[in-house]
PDB file of N, CA and C in Angstrom:
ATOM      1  N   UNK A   1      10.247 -14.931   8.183  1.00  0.00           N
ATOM      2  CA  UNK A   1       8.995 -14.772   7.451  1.00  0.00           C
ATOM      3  C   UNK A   1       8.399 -13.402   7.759  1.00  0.00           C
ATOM      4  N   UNK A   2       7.719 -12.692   6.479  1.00  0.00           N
ATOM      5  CA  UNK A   2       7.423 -11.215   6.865  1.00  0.00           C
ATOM      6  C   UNK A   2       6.028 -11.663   7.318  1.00  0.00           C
ATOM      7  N   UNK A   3       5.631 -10.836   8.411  1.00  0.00           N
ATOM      8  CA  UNK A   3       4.192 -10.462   9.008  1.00  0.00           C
ATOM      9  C   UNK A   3       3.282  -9.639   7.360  1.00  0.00           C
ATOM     10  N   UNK A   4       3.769  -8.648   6.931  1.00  0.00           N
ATOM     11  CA  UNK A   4       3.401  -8.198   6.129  1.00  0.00           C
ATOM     12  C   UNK A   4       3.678  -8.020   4.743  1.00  0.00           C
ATOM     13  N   UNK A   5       3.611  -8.156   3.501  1.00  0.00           N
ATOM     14  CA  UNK A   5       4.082  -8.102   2.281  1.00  0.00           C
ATOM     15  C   UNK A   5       3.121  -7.453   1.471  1.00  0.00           C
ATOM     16  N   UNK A   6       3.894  -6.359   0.886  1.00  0.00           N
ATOM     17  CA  UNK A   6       3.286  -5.325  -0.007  1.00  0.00           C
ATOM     18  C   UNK A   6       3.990  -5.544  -1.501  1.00  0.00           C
ATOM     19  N   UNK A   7       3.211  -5.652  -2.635  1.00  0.00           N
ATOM     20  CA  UNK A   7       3.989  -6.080  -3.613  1.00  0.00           C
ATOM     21  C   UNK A   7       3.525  -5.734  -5.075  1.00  0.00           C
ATOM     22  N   UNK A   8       4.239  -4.322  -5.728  1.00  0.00           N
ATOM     23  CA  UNK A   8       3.630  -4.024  -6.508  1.00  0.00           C
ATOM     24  C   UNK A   8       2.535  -3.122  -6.041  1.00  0.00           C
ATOM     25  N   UNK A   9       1.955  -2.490  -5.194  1.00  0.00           N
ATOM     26  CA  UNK A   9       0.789  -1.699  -4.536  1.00  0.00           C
ATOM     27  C   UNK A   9       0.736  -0.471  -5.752  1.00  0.00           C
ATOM     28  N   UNK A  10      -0.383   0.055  -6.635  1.00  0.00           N
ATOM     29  CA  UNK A  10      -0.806   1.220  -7.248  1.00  0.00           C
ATOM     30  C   UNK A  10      -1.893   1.560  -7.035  1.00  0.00           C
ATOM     31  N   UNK A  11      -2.169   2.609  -6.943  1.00  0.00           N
ATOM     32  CA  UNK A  11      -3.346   3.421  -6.649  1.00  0.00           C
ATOM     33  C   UNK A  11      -4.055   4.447  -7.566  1.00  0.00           C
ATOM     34  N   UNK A  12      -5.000   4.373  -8.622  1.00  0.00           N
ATOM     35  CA  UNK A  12      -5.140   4.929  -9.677  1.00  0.00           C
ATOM     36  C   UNK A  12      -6.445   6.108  -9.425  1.00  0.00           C
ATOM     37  N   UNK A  13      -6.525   6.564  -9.371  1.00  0.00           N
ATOM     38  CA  UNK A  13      -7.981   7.654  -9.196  1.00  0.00           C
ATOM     39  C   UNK A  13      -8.199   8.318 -10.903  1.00  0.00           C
ATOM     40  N   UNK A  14      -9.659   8.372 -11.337  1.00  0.00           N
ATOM     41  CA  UNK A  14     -10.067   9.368 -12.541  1.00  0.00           C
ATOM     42  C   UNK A  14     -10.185   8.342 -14.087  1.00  0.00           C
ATOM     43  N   UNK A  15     -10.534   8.866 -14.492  1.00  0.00           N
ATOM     44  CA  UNK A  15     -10.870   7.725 -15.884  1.00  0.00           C
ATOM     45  C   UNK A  15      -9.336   7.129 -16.473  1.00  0.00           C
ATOM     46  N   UNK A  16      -9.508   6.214 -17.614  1.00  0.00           N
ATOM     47  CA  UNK A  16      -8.341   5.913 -18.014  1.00  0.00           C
ATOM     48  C   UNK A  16      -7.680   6.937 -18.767  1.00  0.00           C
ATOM     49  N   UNK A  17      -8.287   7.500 -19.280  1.00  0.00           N
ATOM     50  CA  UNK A  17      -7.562   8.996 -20.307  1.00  0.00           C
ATOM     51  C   UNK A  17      -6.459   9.868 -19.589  1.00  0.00           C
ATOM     52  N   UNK A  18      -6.966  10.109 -18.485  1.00  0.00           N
ATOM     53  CA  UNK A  18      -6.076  10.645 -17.388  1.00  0.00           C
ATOM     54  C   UNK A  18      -6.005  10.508 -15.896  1.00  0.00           C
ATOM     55  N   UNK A  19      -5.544   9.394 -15.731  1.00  0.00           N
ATOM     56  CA  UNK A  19      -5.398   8.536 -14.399  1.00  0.00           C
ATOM     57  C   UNK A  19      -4.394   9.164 -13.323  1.00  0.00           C
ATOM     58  N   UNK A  20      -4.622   9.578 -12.269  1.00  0.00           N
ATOM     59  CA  UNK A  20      -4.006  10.506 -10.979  1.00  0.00           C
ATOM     60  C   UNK A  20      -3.241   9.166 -10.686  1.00  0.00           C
ATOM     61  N   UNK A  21      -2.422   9.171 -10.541  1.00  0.00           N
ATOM     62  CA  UNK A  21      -1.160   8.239  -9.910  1.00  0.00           C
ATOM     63  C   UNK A  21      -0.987   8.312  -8.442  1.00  0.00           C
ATOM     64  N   UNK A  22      -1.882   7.823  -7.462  1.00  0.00           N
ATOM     65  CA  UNK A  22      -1.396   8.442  -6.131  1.00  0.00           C
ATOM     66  C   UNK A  22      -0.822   7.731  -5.247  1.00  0.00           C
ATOM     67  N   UNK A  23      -0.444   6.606  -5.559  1.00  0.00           N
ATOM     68  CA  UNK A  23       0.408   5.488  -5.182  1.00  0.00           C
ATOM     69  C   UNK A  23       1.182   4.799  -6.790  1.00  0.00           C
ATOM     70  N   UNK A  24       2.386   4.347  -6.821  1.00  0.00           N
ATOM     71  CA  UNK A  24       2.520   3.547  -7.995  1.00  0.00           C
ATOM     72  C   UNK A  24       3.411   2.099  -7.781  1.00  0.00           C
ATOM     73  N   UNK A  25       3.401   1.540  -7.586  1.00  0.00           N
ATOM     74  CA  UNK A  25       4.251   0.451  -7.514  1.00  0.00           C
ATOM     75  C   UNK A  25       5.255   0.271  -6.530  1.00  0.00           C
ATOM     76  N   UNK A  26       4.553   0.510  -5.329  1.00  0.00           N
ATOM     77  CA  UNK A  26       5.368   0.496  -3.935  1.00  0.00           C
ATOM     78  C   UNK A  26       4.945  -1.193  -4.019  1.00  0.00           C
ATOM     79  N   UNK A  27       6.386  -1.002  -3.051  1.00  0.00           N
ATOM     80  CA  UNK A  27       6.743  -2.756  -2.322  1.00  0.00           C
ATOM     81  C   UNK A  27       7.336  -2.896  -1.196  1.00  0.00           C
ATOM     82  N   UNK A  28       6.991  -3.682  -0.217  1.00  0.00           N
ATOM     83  CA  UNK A  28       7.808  -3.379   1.084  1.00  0.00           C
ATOM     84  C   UNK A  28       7.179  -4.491   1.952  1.00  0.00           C
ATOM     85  N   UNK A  29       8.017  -5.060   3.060  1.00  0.00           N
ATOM     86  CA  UNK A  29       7.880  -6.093   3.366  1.00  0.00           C
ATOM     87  C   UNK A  29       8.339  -5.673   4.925  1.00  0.00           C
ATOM     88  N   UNK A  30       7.370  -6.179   6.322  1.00  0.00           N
ATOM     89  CA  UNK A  30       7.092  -6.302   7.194  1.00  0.00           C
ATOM     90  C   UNK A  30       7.955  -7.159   8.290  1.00  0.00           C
ATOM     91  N   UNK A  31       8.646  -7.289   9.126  1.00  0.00           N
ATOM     92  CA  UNK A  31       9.125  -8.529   9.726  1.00  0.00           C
ATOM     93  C   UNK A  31       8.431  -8.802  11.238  1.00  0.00           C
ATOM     94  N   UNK A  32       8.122  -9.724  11.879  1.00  0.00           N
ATOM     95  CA  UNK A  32       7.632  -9.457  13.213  1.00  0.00           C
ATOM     96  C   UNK A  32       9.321  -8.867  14.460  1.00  0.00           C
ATOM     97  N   UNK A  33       8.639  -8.116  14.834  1.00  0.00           N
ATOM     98  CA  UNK A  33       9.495  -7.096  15.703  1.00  0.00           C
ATOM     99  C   UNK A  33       9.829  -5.869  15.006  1.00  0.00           C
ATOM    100  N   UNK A  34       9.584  -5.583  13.975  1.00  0.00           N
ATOM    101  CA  UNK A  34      10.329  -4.523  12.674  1.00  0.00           C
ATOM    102  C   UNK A  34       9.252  -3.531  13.605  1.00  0.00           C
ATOM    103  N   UNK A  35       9.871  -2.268  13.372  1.00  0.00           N
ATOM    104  CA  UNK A  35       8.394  -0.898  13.843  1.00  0.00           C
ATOM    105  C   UNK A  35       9.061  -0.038  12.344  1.00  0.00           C
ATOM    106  N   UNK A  36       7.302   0.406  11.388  1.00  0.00           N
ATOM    107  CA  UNK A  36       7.739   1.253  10.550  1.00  0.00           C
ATOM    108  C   UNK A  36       6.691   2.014  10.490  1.00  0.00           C
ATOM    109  N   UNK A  37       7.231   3.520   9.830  1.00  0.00           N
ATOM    110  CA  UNK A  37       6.969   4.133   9.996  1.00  0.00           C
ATOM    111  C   UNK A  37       6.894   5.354   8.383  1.00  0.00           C
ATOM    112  N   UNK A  38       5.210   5.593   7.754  1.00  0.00           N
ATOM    113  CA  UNK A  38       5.583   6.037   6.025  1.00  0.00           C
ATOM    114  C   UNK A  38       5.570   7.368   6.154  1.00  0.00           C
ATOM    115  N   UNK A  39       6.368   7.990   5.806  1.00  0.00           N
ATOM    116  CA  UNK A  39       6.676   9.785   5.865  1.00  0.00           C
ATOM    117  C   UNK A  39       6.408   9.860   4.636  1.00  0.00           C
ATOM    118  N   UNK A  40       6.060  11.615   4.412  1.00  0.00           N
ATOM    119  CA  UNK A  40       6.267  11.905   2.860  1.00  0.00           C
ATOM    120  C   UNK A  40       5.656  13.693   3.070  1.00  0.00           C
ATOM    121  N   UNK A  41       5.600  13.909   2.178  1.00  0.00           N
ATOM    122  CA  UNK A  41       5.093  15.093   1.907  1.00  0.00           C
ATOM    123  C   UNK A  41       3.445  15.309   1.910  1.00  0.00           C
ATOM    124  N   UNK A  42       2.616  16.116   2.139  1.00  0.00           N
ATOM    125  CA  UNK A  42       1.285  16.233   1.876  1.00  0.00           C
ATOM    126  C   UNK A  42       0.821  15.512   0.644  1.00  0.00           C
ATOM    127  N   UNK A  43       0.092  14.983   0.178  1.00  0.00           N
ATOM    128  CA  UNK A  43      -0.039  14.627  -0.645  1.00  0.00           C
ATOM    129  C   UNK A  43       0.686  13.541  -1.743  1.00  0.00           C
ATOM    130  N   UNK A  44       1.426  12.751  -0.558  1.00  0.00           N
ATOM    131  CA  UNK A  44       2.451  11.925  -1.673  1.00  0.00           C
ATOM    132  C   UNK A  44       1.841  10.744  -1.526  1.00  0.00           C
ATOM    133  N   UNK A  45       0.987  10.254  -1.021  1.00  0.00           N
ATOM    134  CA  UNK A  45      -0.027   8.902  -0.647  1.00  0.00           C
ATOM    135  C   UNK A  45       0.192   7.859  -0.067  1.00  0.00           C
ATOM    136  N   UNK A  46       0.562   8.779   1.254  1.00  0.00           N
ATOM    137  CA  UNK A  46       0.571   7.988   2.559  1.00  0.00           C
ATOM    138  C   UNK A  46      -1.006   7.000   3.536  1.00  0.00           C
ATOM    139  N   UNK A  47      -1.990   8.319   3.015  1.00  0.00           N
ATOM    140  CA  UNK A  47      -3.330   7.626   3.438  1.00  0.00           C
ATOM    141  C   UNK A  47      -3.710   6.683   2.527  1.00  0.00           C
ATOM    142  N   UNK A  48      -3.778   7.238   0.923  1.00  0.00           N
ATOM    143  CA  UNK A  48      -3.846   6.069   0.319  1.00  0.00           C
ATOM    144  C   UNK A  48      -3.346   4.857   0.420  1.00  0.00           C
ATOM    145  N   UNK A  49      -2.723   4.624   0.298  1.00  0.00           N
ATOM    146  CA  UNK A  49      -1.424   3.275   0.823  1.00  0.00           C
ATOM    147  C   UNK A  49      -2.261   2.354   1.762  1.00  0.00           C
ATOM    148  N   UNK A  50      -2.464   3.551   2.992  1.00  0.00           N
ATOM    149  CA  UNK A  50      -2.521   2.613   4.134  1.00  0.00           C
ATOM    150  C   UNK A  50      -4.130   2.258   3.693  1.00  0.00           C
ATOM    151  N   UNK A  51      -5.064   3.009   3.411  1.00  0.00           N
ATOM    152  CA  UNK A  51      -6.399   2.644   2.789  1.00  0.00           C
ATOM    153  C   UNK A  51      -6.755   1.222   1.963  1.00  0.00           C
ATOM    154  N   UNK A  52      -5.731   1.401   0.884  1.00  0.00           N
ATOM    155  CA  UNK A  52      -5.725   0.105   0.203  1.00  0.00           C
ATOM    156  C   UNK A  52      -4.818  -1.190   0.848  1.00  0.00           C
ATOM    157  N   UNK A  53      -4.346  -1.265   1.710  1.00  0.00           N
ATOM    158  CA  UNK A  53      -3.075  -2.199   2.292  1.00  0.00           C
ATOM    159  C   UNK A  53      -4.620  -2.598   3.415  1.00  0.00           C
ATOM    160  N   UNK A  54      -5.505  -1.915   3.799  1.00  0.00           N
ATOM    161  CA  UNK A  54      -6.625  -2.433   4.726  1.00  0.00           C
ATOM    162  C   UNK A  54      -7.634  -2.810   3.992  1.00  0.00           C
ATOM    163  N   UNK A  55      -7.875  -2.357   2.651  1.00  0.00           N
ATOM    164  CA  UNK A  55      -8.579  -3.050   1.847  1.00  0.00           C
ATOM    165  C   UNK A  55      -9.692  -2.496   1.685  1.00  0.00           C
ATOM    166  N   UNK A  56      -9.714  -0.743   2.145  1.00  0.00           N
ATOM    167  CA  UNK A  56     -10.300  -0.236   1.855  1.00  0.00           C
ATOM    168  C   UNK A  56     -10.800   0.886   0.302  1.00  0.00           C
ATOM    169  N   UNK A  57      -9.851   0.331  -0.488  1.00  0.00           N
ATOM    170  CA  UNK A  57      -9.485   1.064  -1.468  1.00  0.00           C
ATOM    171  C   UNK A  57      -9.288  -0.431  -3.120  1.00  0.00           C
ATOM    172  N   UNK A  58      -9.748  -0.728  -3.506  1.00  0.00           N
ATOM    173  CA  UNK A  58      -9.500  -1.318  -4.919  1.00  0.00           C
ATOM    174  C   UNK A  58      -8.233  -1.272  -5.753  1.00  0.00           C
ATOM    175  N   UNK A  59      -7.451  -2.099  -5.371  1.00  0.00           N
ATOM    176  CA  UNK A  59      -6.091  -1.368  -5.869  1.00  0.00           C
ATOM    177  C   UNK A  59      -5.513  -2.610  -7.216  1.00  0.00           C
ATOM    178  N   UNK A  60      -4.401  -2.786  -7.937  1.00  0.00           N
ATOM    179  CA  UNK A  60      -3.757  -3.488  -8.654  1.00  0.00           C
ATOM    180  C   UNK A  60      -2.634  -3.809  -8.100  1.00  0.00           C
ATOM    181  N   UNK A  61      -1.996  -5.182  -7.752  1.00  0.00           N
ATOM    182  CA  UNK A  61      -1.094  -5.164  -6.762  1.00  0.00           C
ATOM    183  C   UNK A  61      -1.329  -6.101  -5.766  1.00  0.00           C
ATOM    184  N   UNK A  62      -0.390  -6.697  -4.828  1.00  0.00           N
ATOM    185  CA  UNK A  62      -0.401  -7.974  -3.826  1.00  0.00           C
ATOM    186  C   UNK A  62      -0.460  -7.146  -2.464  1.00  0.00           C
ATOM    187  N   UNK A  63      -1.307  -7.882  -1.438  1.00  0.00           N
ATOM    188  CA  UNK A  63      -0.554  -7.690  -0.282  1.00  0.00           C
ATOM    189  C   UNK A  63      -1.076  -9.009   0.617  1.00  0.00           C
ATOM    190  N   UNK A  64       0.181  -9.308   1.486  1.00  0.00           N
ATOM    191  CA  UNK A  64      -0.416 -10.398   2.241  1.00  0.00           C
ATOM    192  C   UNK A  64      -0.033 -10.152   3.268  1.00  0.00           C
ATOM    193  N   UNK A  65      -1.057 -11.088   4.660  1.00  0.00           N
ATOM    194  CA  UNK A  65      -0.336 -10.669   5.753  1.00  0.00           C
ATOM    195  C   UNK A  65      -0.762 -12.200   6.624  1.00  0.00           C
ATOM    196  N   UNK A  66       0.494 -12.379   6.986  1.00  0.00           N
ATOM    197  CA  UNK A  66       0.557 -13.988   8.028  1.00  0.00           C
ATOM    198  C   UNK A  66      -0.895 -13.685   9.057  1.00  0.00           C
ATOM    199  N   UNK A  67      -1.499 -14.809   8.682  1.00  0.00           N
ATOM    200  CA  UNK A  67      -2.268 -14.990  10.582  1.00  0.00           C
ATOM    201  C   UNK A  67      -1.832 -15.475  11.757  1.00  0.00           C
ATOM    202  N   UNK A  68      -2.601 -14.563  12.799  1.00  0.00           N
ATOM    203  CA  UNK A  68      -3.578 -14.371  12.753  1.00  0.00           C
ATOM    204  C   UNK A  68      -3.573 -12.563  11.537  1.00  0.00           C
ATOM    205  N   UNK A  69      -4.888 -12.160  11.681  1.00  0.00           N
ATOM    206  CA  UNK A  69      -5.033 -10.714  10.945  1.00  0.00           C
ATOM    207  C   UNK A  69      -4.404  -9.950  11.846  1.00  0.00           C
ATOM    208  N   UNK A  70      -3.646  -9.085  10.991  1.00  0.00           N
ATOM    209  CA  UNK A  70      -3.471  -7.894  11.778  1.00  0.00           C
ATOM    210  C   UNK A  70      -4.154  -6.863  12.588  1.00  0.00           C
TER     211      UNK A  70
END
């Protein structure tokens, strides 16, 4: 059973006419003992990610995580 499940995750910034894509449809799944780790380039939306995966961010998209909370 995953500790964490990401499913479908997008991240949209700016009106609908022209919407910044700064996450799009990531998915990825957690195991207890797993260690990971998100690389990328400046700007490829690594903070975002982790922003909305804490629920700090309004996103379209699943995430769940076994209790207790992480």
């Amino acid at each position: 059973m995953a500790l964490l499940n990401v499913d479908q995750l997008s991240v949209h910034f700016g009106d609908e006419g022209t919407p910044f894509k700064a996450v799009d449809r990531i998915s990825y799944s957690v195991k207890q003992g797993e260690v990971v780790g998100i690389v990328g380039e400046s700007g490829s939306g690594k903070s975002v990610s982790s922003l909305a995966i804490m629920g700090l961010i309004d996103y379209p998209g699943r995430v769940m995580a076994e209790k207790p909370a992480l």
